[in-house]
PDB file of N, CA and C in Angstrom:
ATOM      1  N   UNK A   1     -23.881  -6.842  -8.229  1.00  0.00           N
ATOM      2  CA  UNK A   1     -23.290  -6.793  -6.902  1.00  0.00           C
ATOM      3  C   UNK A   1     -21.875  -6.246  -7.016  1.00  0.00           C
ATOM      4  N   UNK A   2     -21.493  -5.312  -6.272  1.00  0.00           N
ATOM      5  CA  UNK A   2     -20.441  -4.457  -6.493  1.00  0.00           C
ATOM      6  C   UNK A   2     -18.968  -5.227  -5.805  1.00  0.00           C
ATOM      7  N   UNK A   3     -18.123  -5.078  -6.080  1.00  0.00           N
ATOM      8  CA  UNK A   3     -16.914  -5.508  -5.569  1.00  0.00           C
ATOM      9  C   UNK A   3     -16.303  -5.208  -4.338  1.00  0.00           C
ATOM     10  N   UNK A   4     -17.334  -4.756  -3.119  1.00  0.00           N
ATOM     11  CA  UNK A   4     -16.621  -3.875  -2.263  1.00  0.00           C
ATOM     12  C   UNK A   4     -16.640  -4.961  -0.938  1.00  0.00           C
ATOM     13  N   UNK A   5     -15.865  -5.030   0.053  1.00  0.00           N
ATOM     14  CA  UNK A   5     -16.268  -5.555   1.403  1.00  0.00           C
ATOM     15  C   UNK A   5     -17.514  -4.497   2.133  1.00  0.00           C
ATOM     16  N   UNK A   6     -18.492  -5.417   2.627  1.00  0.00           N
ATOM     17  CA  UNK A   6     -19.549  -4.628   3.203  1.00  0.00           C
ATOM     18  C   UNK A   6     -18.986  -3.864   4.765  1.00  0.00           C
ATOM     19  N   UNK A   7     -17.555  -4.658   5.230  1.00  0.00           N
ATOM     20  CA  UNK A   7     -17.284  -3.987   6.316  1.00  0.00           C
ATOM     21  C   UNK A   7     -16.146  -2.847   6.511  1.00  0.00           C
ATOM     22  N   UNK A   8     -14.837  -3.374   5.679  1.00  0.00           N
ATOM     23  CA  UNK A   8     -13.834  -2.903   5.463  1.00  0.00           C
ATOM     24  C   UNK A   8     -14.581  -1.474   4.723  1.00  0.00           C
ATOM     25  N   UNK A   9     -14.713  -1.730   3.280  1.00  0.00           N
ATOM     26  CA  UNK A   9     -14.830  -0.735   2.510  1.00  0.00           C
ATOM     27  C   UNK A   9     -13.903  -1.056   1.331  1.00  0.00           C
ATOM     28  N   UNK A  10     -13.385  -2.044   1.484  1.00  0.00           N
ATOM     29  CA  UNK A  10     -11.957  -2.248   0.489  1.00  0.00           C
ATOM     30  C   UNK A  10     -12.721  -2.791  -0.962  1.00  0.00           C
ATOM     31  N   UNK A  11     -12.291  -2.328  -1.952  1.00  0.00           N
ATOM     32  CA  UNK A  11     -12.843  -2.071  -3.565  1.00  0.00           C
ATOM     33  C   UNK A  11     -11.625  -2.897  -4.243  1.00  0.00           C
ATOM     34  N   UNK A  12     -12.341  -2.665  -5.450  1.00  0.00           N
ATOM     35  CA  UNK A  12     -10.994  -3.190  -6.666  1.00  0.00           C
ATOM     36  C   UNK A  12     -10.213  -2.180  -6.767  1.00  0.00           C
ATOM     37  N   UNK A  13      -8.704  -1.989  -6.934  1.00  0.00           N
ATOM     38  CA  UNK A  13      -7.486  -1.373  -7.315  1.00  0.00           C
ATOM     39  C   UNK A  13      -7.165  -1.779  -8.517  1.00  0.00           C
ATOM     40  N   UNK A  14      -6.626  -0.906  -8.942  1.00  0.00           N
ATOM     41  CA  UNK A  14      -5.632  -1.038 -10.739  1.00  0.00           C
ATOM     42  C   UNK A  14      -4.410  -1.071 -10.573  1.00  0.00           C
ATOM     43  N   UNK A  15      -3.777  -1.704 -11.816  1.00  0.00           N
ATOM     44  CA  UNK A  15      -2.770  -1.575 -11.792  1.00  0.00           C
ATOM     45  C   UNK A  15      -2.155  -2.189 -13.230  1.00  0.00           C
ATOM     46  N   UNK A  16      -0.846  -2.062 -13.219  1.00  0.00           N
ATOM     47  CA  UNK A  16      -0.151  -3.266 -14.898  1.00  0.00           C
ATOM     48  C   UNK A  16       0.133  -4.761 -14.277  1.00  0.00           C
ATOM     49  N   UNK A  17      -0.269  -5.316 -15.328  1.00  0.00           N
ATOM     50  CA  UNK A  17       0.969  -6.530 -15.945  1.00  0.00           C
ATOM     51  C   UNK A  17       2.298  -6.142 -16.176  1.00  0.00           C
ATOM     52  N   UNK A  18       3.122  -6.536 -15.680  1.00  0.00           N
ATOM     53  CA  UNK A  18       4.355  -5.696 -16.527  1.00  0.00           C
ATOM     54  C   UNK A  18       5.299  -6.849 -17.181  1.00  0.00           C
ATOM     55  N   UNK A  19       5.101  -7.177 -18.306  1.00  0.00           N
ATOM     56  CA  UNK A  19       6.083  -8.249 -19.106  1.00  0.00           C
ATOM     57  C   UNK A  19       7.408  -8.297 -18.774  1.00  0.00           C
ATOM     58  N   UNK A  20       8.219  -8.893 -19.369  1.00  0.00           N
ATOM     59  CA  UNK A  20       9.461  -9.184 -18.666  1.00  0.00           C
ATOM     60  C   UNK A  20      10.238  -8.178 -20.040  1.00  0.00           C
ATOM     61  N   UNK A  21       9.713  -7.957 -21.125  1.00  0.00           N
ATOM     62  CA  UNK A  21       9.933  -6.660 -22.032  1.00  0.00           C
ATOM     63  C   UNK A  21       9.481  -5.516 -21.459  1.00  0.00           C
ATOM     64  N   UNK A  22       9.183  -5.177 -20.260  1.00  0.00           N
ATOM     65  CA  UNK A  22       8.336  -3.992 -19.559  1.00  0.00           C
ATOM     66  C   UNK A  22       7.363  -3.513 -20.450  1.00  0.00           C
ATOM     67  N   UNK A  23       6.605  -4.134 -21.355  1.00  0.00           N
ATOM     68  CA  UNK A  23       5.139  -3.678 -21.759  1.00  0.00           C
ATOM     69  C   UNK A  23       4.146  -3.911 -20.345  1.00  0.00           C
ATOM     70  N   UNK A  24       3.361  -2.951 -20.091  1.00  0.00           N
ATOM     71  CA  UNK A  24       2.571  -2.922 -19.307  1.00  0.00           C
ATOM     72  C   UNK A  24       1.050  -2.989 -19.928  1.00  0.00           C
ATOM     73  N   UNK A  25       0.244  -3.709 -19.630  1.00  0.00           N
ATOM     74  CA  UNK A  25      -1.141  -3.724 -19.929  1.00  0.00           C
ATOM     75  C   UNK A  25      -1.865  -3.668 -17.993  1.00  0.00           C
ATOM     76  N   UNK A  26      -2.980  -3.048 -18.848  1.00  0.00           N
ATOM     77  CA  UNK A  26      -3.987  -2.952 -17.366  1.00  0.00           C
ATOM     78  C   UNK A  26      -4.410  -3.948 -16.680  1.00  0.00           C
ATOM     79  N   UNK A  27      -4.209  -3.563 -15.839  1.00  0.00           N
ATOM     80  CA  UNK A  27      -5.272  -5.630 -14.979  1.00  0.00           C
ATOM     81  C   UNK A  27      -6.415  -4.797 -13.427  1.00  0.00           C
ATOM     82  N   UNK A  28      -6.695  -5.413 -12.791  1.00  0.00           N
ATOM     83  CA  UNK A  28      -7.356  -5.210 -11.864  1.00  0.00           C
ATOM     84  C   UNK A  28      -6.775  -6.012 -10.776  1.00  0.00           C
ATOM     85  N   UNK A  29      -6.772  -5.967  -9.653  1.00  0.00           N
ATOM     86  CA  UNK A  29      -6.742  -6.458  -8.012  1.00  0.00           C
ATOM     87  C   UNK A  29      -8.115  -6.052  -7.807  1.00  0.00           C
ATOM     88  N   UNK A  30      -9.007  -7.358  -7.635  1.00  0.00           N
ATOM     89  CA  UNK A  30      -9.880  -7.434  -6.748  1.00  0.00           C
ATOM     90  C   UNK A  30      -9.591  -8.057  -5.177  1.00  0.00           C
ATOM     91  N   UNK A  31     -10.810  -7.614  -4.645  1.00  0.00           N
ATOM     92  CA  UNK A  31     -10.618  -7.802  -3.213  1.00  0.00           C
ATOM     93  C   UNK A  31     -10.968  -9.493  -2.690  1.00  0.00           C
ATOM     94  N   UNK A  32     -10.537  -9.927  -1.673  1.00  0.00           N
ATOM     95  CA  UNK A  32     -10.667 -11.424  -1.431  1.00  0.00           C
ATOM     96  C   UNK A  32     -11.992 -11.452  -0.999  1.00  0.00           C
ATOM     97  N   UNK A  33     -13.049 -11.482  -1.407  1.00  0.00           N
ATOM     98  CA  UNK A  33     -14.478 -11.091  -0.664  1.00  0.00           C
ATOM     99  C   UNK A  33     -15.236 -12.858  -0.300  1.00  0.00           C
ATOM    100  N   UNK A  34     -15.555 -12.847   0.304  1.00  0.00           N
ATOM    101  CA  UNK A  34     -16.585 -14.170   1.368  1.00  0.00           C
ATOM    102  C   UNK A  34     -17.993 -13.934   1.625  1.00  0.00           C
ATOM    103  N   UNK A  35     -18.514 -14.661   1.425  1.00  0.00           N
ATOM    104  CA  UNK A  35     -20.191 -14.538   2.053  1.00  0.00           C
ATOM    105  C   UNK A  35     -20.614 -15.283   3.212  1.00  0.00           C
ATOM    106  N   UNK A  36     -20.202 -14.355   4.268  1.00  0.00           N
ATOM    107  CA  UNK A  36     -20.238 -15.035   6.025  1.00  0.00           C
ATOM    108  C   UNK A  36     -21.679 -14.584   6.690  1.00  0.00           C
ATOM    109  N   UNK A  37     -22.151 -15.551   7.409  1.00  0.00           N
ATOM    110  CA  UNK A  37     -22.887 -14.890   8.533  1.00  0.00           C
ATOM    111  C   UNK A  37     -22.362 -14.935   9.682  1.00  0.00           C
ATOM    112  N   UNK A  38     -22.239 -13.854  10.112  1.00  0.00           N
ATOM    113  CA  UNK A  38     -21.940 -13.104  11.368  1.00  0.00           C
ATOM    114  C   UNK A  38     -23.093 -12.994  12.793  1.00  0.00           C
ATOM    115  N   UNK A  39     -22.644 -13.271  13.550  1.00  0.00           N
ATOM    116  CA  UNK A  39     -23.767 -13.699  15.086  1.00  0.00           C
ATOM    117  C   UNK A  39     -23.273 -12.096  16.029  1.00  0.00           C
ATOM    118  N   UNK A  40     -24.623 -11.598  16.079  1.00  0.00           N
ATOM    119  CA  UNK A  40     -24.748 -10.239  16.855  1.00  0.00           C
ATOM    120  C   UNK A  40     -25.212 -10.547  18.273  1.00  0.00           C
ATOM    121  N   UNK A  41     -24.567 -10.627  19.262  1.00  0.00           N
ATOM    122  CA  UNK A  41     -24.376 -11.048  20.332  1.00  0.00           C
ATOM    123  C   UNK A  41     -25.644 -10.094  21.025  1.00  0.00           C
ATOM    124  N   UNK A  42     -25.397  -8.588  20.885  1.00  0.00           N
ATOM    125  CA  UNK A  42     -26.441  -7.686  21.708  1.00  0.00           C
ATOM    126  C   UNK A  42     -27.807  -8.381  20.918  1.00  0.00           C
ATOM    127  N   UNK A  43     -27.531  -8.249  19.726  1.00  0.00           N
ATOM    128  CA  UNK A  43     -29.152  -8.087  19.331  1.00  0.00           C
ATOM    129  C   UNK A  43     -29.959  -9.980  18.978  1.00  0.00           C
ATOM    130  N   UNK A  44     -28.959 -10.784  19.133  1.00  0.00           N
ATOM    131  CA  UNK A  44     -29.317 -11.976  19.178  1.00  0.00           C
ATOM    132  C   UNK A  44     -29.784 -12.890  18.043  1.00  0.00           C
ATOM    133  N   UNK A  45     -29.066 -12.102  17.395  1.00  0.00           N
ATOM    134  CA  UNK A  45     -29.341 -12.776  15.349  1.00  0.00           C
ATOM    135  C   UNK A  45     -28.181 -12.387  14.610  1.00  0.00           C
ATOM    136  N   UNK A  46     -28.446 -13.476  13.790  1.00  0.00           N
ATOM    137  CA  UNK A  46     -27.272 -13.535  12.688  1.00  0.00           C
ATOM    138  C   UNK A  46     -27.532 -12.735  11.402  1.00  0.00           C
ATOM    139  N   UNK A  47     -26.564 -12.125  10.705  1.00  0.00           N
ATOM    140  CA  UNK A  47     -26.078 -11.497   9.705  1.00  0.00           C
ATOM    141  C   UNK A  47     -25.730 -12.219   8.256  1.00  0.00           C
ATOM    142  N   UNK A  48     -25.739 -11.237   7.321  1.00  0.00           N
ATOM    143  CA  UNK A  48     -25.068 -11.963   6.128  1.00  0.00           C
ATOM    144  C   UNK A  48     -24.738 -11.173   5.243  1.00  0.00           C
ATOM    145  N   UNK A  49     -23.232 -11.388   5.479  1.00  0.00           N
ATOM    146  CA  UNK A  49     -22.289 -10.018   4.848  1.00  0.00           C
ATOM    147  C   UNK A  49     -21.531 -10.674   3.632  1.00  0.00           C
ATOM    148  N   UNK A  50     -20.905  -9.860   3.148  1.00  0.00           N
ATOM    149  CA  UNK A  50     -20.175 -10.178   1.773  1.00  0.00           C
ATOM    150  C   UNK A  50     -18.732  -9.374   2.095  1.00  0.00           C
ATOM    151  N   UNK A  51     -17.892 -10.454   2.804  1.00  0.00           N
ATOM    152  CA  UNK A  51     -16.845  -9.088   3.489  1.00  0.00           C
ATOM    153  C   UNK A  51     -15.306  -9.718   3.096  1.00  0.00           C
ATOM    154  N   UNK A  52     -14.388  -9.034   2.992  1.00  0.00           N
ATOM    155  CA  UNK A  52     -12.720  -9.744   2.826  1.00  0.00           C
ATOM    156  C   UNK A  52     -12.464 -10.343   3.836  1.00  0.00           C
ATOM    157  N   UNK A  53     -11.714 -11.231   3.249  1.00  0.00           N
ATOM    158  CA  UNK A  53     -10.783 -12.000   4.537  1.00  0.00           C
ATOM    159  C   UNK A  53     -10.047 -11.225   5.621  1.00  0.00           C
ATOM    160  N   UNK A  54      -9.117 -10.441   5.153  1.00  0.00           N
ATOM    161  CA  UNK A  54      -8.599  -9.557   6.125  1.00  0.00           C
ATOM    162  C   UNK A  54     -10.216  -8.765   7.208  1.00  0.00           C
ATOM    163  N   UNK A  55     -11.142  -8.632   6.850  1.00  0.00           N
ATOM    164  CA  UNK A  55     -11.855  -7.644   7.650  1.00  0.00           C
ATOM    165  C   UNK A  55     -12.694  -9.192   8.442  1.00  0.00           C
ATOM    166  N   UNK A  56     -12.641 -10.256   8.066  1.00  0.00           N
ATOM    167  CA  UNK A  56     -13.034 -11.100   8.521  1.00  0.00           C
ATOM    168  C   UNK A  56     -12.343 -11.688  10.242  1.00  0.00           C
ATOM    169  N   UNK A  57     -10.947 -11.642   9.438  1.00  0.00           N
ATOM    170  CA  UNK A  57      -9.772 -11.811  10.607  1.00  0.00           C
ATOM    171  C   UNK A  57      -9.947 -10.629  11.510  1.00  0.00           C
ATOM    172  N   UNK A  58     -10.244  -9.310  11.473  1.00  0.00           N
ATOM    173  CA  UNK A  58      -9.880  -8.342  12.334  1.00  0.00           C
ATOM    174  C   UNK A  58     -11.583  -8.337  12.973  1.00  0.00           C
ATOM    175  N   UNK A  59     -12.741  -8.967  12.442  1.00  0.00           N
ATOM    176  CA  UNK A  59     -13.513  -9.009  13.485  1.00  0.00           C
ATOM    177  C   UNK A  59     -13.618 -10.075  14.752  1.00  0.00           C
ATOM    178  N   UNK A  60     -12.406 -11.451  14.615  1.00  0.00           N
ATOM    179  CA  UNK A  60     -12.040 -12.280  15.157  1.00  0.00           C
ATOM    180  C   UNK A  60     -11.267 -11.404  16.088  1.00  0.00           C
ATOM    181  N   UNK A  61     -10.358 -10.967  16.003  1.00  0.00           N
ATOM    182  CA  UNK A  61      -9.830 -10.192  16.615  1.00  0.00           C
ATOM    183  C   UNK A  61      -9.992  -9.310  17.713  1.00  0.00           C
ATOM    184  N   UNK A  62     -10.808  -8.730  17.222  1.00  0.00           N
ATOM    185  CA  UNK A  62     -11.468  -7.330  17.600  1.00  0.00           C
ATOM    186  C   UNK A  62     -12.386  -7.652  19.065  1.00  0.00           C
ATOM    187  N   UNK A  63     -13.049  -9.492  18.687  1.00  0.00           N
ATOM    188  CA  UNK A  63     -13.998 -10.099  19.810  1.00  0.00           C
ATOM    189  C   UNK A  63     -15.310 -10.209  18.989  1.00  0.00           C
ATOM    190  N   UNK A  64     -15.908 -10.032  17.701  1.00  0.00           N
ATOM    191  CA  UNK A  64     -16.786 -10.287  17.424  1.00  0.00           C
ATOM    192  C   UNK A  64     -17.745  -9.242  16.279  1.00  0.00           C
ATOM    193  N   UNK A  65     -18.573  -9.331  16.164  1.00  0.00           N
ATOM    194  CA  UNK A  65     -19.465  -7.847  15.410  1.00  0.00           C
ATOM    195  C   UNK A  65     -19.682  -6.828  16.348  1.00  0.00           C
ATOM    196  N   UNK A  66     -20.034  -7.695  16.902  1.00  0.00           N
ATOM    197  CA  UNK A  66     -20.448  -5.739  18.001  1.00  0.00           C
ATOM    198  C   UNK A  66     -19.513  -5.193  17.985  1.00  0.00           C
ATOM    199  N   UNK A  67     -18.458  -5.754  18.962  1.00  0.00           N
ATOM    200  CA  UNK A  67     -17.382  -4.802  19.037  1.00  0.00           C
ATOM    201  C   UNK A  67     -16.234  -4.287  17.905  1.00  0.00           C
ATOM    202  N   UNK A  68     -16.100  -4.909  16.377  1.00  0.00           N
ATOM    203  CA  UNK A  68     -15.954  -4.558  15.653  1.00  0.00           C
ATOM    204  C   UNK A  68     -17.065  -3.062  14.893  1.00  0.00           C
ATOM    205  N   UNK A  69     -18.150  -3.501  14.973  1.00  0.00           N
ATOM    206  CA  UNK A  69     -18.914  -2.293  14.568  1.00  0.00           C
ATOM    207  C   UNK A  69     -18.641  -0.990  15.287  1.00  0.00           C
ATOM    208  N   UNK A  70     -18.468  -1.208  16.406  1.00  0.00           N
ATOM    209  CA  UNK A  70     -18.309   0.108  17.588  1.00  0.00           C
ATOM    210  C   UNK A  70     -17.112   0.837  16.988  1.00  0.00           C
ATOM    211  N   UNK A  71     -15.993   0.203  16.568  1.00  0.00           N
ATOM    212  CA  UNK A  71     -14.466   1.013  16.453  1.00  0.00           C
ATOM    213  C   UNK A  71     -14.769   1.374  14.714  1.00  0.00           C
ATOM    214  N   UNK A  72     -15.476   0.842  14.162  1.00  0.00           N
ATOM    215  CA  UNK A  72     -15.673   0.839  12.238  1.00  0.00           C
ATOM    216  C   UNK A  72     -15.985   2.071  12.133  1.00  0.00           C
ATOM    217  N   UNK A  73     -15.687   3.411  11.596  1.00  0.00           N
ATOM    218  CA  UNK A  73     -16.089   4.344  10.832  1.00  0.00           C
ATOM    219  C   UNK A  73     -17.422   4.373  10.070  1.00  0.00           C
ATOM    220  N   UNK A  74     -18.181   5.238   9.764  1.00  0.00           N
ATOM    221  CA  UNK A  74     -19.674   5.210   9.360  1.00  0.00           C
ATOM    222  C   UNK A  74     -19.345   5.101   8.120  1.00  0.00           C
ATOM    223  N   UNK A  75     -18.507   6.217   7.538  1.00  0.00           N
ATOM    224  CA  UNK A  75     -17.918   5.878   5.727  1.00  0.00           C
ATOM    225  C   UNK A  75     -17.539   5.016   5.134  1.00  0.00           C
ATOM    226  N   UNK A  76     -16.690   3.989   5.502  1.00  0.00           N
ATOM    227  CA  UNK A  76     -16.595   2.768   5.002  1.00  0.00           C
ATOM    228  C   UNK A  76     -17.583   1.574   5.665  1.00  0.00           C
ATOM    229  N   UNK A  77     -18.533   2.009   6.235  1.00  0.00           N
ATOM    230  CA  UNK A  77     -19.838   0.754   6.051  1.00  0.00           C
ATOM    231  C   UNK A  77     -20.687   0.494   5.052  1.00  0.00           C
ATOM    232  N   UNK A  78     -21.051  -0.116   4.499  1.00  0.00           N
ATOM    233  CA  UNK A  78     -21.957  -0.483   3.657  1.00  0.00           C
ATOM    234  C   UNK A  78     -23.533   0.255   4.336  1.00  0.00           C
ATOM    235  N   UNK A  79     -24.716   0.261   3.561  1.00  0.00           N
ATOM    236  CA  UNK A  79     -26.065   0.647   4.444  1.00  0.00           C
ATOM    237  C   UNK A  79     -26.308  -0.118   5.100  1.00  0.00           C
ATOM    238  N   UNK A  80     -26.569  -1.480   4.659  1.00  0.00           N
ATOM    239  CA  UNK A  80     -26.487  -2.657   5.624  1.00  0.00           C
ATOM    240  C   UNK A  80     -25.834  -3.067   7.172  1.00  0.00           C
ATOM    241  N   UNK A  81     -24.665  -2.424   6.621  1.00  0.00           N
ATOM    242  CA  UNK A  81     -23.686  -2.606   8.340  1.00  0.00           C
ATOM    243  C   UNK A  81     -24.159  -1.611   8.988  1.00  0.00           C
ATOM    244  N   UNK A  82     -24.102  -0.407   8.271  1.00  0.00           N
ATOM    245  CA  UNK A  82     -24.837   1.208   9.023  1.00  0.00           C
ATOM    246  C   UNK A  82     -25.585   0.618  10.066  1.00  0.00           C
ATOM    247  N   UNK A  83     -26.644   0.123   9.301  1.00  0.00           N
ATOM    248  CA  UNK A  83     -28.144  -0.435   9.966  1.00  0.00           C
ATOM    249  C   UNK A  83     -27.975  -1.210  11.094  1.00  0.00           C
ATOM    250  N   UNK A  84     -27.049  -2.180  11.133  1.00  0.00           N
ATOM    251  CA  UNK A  84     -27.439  -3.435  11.755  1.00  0.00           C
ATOM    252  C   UNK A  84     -26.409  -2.519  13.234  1.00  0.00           C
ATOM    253  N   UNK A  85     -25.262  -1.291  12.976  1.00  0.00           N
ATOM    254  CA  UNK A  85     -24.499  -0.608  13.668  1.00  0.00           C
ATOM    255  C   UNK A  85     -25.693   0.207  14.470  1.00  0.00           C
ATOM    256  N   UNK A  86     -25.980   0.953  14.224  1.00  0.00           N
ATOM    257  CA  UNK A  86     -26.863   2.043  14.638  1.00  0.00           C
ATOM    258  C   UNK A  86     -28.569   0.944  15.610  1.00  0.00           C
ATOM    259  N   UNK A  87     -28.763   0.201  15.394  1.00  0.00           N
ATOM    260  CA  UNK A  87     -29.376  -1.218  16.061  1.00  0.00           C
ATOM    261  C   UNK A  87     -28.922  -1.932  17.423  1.00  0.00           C
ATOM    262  N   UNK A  88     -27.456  -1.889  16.639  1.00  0.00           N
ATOM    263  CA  UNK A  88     -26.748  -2.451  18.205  1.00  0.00           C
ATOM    264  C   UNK A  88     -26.330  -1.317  19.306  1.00  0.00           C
ATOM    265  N   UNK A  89     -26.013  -0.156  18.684  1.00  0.00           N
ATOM    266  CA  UNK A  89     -26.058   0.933  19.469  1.00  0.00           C
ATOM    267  C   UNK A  89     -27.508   0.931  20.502  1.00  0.00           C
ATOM    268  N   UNK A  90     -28.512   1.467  19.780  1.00  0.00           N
ATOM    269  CA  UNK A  90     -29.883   1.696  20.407  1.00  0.00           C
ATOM    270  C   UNK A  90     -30.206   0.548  21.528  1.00  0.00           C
ATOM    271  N   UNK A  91     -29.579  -1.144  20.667  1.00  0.00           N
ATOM    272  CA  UNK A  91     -30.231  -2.016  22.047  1.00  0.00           C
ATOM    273  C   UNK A  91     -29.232  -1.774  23.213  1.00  0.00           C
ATOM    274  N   UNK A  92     -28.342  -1.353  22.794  1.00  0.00           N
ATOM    275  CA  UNK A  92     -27.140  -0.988  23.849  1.00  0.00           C
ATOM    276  C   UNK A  92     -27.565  -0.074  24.846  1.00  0.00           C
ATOM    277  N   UNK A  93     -28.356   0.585  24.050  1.00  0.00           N
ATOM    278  CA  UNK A  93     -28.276   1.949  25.269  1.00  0.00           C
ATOM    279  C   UNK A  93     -29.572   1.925  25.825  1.00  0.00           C
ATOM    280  N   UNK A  94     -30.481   0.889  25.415  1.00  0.00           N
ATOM    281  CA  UNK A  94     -31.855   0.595  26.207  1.00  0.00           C
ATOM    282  C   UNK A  94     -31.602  -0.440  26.867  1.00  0.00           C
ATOM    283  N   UNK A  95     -30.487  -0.826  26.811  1.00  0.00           N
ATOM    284  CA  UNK A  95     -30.342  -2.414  27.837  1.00  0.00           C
ATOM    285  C   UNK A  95     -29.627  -1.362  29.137  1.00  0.00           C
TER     286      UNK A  95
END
């Protein structure tokens, strides 16, 4: 299972340690990732994402999944979000 938020898109970053002798060794920043289910209001079922805190907070925000999915970019979705995006679209536009 890969390190990525399924909604954000946000991955692991690199970077140093940097000693207080300024030797630098490599480390990683991973992302704050959660395993939430999420409630799809159009389509009337719940979800289960693997997403960061920050993208967690901005779907609170935002009013929910749907309307977070609507403003999300197709490139940083996971296939999963794609799917469940392109779903809520279609019941959208047959309701």
């Amino acid at each position: 299972m890969s390190r990525r938020c399924e909604l954000s898109g946000k991955g692991v970053l690199t970077g140093h340690n940097v000693s207080h002798s300024n030797i630098k060794t490599n480390r990683r920043f991973l992302p704050n990732l959660n395993q939430v289910t999420l409630q799809s209001e159009t389509l009337g079922r719940s979800f289960k994402f693997r997403i960061s805190a920050s993208a967690m907070r901005t779907v609170d925000h935002r009013g929910g999944l749907d309307a977070y999915l609507a403003k999300a970019r197709d490139t940083e979705l996971s296939p999963k979000a794609l799917k469940v995006k392109r779903d809520i679209e279609k019941a959208q536009t047959a309701a």
